[in-house]
C-alpha atoms as a PDB file:
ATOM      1  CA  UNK A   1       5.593 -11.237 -18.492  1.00  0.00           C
ATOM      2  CA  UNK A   2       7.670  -8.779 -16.086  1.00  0.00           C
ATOM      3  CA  UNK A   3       9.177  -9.586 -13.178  1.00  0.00           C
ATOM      4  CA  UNK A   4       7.392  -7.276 -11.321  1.00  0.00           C
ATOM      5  CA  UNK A   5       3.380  -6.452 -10.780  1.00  0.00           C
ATOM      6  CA  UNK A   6       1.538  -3.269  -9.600  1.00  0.00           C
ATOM      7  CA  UNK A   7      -1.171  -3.855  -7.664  1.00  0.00           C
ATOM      8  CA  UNK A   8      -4.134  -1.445  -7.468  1.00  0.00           C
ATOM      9  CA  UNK A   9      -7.229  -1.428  -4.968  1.00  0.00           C
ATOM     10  CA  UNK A  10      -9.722   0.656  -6.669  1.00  0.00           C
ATOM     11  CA  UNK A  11     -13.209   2.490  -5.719  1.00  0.00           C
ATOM     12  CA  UNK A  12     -14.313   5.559  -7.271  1.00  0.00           C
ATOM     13  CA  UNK A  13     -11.106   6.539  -8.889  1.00  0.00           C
ATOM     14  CA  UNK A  14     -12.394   7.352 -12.836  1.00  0.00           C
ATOM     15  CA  UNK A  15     -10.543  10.749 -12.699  1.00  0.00           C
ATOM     16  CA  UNK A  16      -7.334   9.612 -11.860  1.00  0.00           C
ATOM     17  CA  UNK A  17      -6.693   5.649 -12.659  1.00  0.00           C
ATOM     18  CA  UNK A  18      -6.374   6.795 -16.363  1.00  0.00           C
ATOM     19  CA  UNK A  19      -2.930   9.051 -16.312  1.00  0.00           C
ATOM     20  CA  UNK A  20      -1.744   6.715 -13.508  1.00  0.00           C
ATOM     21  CA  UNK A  21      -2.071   3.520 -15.726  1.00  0.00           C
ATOM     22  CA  UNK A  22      -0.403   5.563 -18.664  1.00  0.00           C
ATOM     23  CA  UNK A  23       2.670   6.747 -16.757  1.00  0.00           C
ATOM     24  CA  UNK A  24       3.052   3.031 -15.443  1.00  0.00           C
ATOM     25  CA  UNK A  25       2.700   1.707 -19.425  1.00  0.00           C
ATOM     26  CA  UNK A  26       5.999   2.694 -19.636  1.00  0.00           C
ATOM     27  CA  UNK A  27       8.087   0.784 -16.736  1.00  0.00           C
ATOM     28  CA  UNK A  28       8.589  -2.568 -17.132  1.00  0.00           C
ATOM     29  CA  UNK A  29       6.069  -3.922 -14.935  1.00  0.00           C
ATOM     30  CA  UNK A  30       2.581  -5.552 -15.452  1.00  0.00           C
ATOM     31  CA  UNK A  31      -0.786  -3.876 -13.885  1.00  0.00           C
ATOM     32  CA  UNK A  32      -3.484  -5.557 -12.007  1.00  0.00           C
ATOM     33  CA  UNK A  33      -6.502  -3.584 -10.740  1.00  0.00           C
ATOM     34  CA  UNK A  34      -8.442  -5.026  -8.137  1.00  0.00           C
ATOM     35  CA  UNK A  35     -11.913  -2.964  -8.282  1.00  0.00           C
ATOM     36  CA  UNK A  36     -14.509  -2.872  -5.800  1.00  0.00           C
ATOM     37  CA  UNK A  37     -17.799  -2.691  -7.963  1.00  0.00           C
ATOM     38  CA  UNK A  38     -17.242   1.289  -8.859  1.00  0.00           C
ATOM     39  CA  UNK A  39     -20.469   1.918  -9.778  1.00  0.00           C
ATOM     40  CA  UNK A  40     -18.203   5.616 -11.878  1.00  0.00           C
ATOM     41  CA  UNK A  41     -16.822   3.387 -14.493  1.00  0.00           C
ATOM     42  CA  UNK A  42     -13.193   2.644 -12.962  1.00  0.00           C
ATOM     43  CA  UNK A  43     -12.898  -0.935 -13.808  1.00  0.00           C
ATOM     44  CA  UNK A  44     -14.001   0.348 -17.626  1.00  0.00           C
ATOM     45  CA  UNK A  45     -11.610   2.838 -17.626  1.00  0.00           C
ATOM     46  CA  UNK A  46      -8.789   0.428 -16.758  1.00  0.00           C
ATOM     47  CA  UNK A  47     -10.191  -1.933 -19.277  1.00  0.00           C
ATOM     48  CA  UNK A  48      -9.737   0.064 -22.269  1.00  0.00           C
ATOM     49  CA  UNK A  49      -6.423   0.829 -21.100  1.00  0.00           C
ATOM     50  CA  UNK A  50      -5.829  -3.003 -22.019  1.00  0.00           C
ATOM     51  CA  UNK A  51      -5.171  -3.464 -18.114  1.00  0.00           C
ATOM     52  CA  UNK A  52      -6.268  -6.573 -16.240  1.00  0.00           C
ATOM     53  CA  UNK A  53      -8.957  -6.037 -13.695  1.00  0.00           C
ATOM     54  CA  UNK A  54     -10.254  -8.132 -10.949  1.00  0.00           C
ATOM     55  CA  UNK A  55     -14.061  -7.092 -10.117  1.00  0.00           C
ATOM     56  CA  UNK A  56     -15.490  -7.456  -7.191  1.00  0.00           C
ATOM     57  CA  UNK A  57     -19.422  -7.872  -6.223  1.00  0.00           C
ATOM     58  CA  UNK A  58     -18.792  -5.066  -3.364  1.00  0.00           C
ATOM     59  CA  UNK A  59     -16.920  -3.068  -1.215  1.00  0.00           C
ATOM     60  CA  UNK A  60     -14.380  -5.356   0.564  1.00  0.00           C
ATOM     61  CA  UNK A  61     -11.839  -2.803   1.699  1.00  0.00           C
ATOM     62  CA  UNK A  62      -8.101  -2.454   0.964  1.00  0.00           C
ATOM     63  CA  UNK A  63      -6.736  -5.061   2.846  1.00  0.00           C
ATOM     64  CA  UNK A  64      -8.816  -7.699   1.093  1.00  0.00           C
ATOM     65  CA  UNK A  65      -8.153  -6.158  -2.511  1.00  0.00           C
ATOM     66  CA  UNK A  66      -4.249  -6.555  -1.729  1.00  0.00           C
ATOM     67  CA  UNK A  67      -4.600  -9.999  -0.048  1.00  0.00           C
ATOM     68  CA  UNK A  68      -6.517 -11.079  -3.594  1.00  0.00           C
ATOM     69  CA  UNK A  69      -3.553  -9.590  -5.611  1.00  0.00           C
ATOM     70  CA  UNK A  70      -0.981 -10.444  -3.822  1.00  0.00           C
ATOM     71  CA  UNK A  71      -2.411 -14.393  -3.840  1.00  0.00           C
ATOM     72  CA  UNK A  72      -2.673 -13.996  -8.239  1.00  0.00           C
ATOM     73  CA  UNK A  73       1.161 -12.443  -7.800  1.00  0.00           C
ATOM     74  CA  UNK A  74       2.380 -15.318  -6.242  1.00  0.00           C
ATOM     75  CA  UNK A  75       0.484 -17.720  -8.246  1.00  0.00           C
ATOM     76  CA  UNK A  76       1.485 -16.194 -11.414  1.00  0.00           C
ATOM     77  CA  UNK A  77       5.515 -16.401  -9.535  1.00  0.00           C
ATOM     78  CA  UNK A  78       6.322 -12.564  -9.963  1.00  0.00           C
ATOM     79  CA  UNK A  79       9.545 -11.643  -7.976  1.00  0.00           C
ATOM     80  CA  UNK A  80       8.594  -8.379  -7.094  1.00  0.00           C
ATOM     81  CA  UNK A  81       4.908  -7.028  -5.581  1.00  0.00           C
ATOM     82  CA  UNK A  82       4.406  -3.023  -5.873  1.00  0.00           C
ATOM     83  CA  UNK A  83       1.587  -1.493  -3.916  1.00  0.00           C
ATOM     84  CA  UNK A  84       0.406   1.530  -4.966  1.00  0.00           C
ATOM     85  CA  UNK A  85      -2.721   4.124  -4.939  1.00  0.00           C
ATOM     86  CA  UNK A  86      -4.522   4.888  -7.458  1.00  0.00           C
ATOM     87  CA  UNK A  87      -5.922   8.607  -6.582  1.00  0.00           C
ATOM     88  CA  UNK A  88      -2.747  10.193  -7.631  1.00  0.00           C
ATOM     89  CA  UNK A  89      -1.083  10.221  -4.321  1.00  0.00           C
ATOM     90  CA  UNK A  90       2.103   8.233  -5.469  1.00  0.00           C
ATOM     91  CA  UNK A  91       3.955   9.497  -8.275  1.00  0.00           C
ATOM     92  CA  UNK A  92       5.372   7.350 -10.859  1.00  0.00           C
ATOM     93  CA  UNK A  93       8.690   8.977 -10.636  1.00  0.00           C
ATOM     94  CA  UNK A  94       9.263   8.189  -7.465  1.00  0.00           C
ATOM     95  CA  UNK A  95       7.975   4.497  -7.976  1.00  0.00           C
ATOM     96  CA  UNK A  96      11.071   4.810 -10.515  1.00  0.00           C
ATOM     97  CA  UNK A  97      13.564   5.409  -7.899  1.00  0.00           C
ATOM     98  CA  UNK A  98      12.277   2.790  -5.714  1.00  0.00           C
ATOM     99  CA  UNK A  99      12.612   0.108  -8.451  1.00  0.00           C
ATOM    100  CA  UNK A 100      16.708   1.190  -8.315  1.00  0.00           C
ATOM    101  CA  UNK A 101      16.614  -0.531  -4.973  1.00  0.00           C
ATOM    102  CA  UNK A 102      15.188  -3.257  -5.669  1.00  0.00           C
ATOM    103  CA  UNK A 103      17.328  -6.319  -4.141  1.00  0.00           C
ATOM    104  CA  UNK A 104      18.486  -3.711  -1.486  1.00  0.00           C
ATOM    105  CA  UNK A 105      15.995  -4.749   0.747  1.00  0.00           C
ATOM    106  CA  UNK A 106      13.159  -7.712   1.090  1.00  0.00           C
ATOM    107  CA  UNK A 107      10.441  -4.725   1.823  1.00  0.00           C
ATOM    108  CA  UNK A 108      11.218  -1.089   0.435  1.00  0.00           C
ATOM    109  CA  UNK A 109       8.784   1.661   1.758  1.00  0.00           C
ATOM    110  CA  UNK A 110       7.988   4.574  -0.124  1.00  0.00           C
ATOM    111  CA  UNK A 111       8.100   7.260   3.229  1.00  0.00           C
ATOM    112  CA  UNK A 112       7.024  10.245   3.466  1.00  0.00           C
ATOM    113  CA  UNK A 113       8.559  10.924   6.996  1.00  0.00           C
ATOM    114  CA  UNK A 114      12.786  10.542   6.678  1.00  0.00           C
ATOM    115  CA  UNK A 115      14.654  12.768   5.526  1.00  0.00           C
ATOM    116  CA  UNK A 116      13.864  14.600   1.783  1.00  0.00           C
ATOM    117  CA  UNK A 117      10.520  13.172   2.165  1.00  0.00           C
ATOM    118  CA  UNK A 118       7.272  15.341   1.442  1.00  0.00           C
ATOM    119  CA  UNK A 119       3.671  16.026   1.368  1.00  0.00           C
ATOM    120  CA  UNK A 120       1.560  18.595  -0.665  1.00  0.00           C
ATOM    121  CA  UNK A 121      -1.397  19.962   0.017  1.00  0.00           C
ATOM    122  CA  UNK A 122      -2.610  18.018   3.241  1.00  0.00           C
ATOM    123  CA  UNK A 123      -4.704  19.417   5.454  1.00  0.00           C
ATOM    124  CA  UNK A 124      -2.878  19.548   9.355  1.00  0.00           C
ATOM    125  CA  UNK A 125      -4.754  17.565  10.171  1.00  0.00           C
ATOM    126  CA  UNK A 126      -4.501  14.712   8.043  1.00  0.00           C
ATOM    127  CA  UNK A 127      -0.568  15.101   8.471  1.00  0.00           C
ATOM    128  CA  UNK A 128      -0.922  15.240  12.413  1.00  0.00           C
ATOM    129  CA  UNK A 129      -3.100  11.585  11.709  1.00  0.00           C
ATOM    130  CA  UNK A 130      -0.275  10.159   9.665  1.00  0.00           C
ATOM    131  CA  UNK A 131       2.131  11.643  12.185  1.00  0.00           C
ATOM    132  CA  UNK A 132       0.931   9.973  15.125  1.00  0.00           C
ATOM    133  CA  UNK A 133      -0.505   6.986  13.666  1.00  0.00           C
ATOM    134  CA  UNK A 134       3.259   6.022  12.991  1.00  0.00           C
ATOM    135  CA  UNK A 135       4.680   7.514  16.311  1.00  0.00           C
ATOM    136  CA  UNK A 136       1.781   5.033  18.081  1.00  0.00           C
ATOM    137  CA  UNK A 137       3.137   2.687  16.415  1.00  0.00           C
ATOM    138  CA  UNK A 138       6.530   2.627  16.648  1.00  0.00           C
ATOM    139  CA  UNK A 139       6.086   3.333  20.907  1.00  0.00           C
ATOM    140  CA  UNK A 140       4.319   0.191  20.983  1.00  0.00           C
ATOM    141  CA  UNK A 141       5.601  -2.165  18.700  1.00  0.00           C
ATOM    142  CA  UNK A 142       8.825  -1.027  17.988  1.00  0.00           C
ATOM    143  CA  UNK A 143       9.094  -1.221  14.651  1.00  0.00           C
ATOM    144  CA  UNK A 144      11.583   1.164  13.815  1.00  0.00           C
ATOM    145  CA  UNK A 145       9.999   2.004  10.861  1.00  0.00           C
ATOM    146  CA  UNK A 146       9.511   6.209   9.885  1.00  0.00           C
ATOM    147  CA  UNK A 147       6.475   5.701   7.560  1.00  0.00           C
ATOM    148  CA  UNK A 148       4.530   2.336   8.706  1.00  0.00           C
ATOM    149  CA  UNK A 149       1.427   3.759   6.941  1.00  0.00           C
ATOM    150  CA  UNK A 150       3.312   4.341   3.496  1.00  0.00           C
ATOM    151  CA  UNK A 151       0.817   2.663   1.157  1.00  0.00           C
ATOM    152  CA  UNK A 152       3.912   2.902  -1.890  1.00  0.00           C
ATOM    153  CA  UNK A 153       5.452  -0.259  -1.211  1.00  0.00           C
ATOM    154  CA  UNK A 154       7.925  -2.946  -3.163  1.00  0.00           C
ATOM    155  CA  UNK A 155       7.449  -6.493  -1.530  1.00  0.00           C
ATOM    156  CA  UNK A 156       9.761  -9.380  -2.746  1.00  0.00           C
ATOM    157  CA  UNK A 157       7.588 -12.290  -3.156  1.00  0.00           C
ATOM    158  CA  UNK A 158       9.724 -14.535  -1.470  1.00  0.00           C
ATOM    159  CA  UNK A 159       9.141 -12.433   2.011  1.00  0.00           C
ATOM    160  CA  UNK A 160       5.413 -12.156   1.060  1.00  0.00           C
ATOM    161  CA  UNK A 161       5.397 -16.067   1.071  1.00  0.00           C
ATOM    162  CA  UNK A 162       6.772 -15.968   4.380  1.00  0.00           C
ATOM    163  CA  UNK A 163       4.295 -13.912   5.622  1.00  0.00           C
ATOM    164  CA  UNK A 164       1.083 -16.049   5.906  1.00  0.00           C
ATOM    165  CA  UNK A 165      -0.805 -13.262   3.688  1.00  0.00           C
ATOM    166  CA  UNK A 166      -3.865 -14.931   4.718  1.00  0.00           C
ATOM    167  CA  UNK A 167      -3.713 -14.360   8.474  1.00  0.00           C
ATOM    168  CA  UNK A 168      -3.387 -10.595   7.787  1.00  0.00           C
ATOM    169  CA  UNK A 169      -6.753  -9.094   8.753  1.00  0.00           C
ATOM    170  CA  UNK A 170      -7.071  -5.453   9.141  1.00  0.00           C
ATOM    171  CA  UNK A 171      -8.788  -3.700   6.041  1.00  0.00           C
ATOM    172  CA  UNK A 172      -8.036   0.233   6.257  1.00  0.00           C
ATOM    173  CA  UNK A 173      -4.496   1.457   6.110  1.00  0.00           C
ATOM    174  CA  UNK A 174      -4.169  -0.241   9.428  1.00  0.00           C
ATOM    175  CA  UNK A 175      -2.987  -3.085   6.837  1.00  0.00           C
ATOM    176  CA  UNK A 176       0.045  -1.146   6.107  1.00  0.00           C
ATOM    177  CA  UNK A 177       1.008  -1.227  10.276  1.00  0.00           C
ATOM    178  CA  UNK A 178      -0.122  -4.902  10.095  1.00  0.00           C
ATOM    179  CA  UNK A 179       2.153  -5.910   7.263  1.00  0.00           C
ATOM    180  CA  UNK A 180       5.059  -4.080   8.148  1.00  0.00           C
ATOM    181  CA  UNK A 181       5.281  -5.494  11.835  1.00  0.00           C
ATOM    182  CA  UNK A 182       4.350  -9.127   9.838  1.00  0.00           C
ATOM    183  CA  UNK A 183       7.665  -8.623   7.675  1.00  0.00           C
ATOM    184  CA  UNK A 184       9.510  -7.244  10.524  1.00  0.00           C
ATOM    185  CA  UNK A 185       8.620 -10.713  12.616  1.00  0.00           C
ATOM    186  CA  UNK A 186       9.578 -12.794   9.124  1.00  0.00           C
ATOM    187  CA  UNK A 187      12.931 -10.997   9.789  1.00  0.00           C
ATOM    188  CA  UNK A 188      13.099  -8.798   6.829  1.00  0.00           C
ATOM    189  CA  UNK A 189      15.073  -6.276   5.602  1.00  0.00           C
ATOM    190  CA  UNK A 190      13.370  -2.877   5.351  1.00  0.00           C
ATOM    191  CA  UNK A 191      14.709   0.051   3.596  1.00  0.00           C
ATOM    192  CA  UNK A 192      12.783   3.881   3.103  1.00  0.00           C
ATOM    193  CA  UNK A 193      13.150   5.929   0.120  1.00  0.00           C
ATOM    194  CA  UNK A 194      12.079   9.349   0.242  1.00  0.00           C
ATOM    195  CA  UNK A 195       8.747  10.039  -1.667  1.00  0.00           C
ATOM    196  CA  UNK A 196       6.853  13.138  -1.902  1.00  0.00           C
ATOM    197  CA  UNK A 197       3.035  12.353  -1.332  1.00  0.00           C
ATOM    198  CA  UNK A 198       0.256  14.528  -3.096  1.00  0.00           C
ATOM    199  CA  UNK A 199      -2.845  14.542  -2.028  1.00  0.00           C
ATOM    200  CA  UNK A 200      -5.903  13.326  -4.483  1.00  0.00           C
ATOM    201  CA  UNK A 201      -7.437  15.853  -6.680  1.00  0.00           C
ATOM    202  CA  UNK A 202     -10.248  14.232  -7.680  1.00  0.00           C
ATOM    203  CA  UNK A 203     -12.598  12.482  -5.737  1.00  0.00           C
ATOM    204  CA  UNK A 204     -13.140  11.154  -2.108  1.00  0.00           C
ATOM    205  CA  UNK A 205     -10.921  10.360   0.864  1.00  0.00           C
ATOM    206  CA  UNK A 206     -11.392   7.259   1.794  1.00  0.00           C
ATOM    207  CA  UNK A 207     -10.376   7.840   5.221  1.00  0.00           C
ATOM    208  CA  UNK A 208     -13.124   7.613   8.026  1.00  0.00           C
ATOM    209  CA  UNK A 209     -13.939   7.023  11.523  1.00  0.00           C
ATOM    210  CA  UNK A 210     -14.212   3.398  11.547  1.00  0.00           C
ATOM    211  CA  UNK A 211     -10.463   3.147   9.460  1.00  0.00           C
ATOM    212  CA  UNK A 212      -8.827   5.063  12.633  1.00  0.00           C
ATOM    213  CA  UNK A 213     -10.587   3.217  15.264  1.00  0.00           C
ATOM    214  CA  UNK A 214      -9.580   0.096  13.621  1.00  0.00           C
ATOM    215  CA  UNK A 215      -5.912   1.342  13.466  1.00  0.00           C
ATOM    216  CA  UNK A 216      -6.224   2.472  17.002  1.00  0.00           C
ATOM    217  CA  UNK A 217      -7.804  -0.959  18.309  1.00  0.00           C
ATOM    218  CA  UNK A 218      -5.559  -3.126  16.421  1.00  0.00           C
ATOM    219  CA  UNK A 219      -2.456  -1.552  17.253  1.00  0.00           C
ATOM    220  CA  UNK A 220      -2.845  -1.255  21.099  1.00  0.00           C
ATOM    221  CA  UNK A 221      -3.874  -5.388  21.217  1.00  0.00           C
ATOM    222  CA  UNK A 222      -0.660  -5.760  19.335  1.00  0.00           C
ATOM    223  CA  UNK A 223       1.334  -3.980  21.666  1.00  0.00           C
ATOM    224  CA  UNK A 224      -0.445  -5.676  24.781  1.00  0.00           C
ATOM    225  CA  UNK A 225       0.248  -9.055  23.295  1.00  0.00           C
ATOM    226  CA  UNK A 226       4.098  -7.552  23.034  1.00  0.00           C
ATOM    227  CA  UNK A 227       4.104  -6.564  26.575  1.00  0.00           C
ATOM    228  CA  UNK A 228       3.137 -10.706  27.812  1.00  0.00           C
ATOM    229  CA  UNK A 229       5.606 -11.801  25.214  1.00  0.00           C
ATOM    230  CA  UNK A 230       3.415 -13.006  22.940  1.00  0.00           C
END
């Protein structure tokens, strides 16, 4: 066994999971894939790839696929968590270059906001959402953090057990916001490493109304319950 896991929500990602699995065959780290009933043939794909694969009866959202893997991380005592997407998004290479920093920091953030950071081919849109999802954030939380919605993460699993993963309860990439002001309040150490983000090729975002309002709702209570020092 490594000393270090990938985890990987899945839903719908056939064309992609494939190269993404092979690239990460060859770092030392093991592979779980936590699928959401694909009804394409995901979980079979990763399958063949001789990856383990947690299936799920439905839909349960990203927050609850990483709350399930990060429970079988600690169980299994891996030292290191890694988050990552599996629609192509996050390049291995720059995984890579995060795993160099590894003891640097208890939480290392794969950002696409400080400096040497990137994105390709986003819409303006979708980089004006990112953009001031994270400047929301910071103004009312504080969390001096560039990229609170980076979903390329490296958790040590001695902060995640500080972290009460079971409390966390937001489900779209709200989760990201959630954790990162959860380690912040454990009193971790954060570091950013510059990532270039590409967006998916194949397939559907899975970005939507609902994920923003949640985002929008959860992050304004947060900073309300800031305000009455709570």
């Amino acid at each position: 066994m490594n000393t270090s896991i990938v985890i990987i929500p899945t839903f719908n990602e056939v064309e992609s999971i494939g190269s993404l699995i092979q690239a990460l065959k060859e770092l030392p780290v093991d592979i779980l894939v936590i699928d959401d009933n694909s009804p394409d043939g995901t979980a079979e794909i990763c399958k063949a790839h001789g990856v383990e694969v947690i299936s799920r009866e439905s839909k349960l959202g990203l927050g609850s696929a990483y709350r399930t893997g990060f429970a079988i991380a600690l169980d299994r005592a891996y030292v290191n968590v890694i988050e990552m997407d599996a629609d192509g998004s996050h390049r291995v290479s720059d995984l890579v270059t995060m795993m160099e920093w590894i003891g640097s920091s208890d939480l290392l953030i794969g950002s696409r906001w400080v400096s040497d950071g990137a994105i390709e081919n986003w819409s303006k849109f979708r980089e004006y959402l990112s953009r001031a999802a994270n400047t929301y954030a910071n103004t009312l939380l504080s969390l001096d953090v560039k990229d609170s919605t980076s979903g390329l993460r490296i958790y040590s699993t001695e902060l995640l057990r500080k972290m009460e993963i079971k409390t966390i309860r937001s489900e779209g990439y709200c989760f990201q916001i959630e954790m990162t002001r959860r380690a912040i309040a454990c009193g971790a150490s954060i570091g950013e490493i510059p990532i270039t983000f590409i967006d998916r090729a194949h397939g559907a975002s899975k970005m939507s109304i609902s994920i923003a309002i949640e985002a929008i709702l959860r992050i304004t209570s947060w900073g309300l319950l800031r305000l009455v020092g709570r």
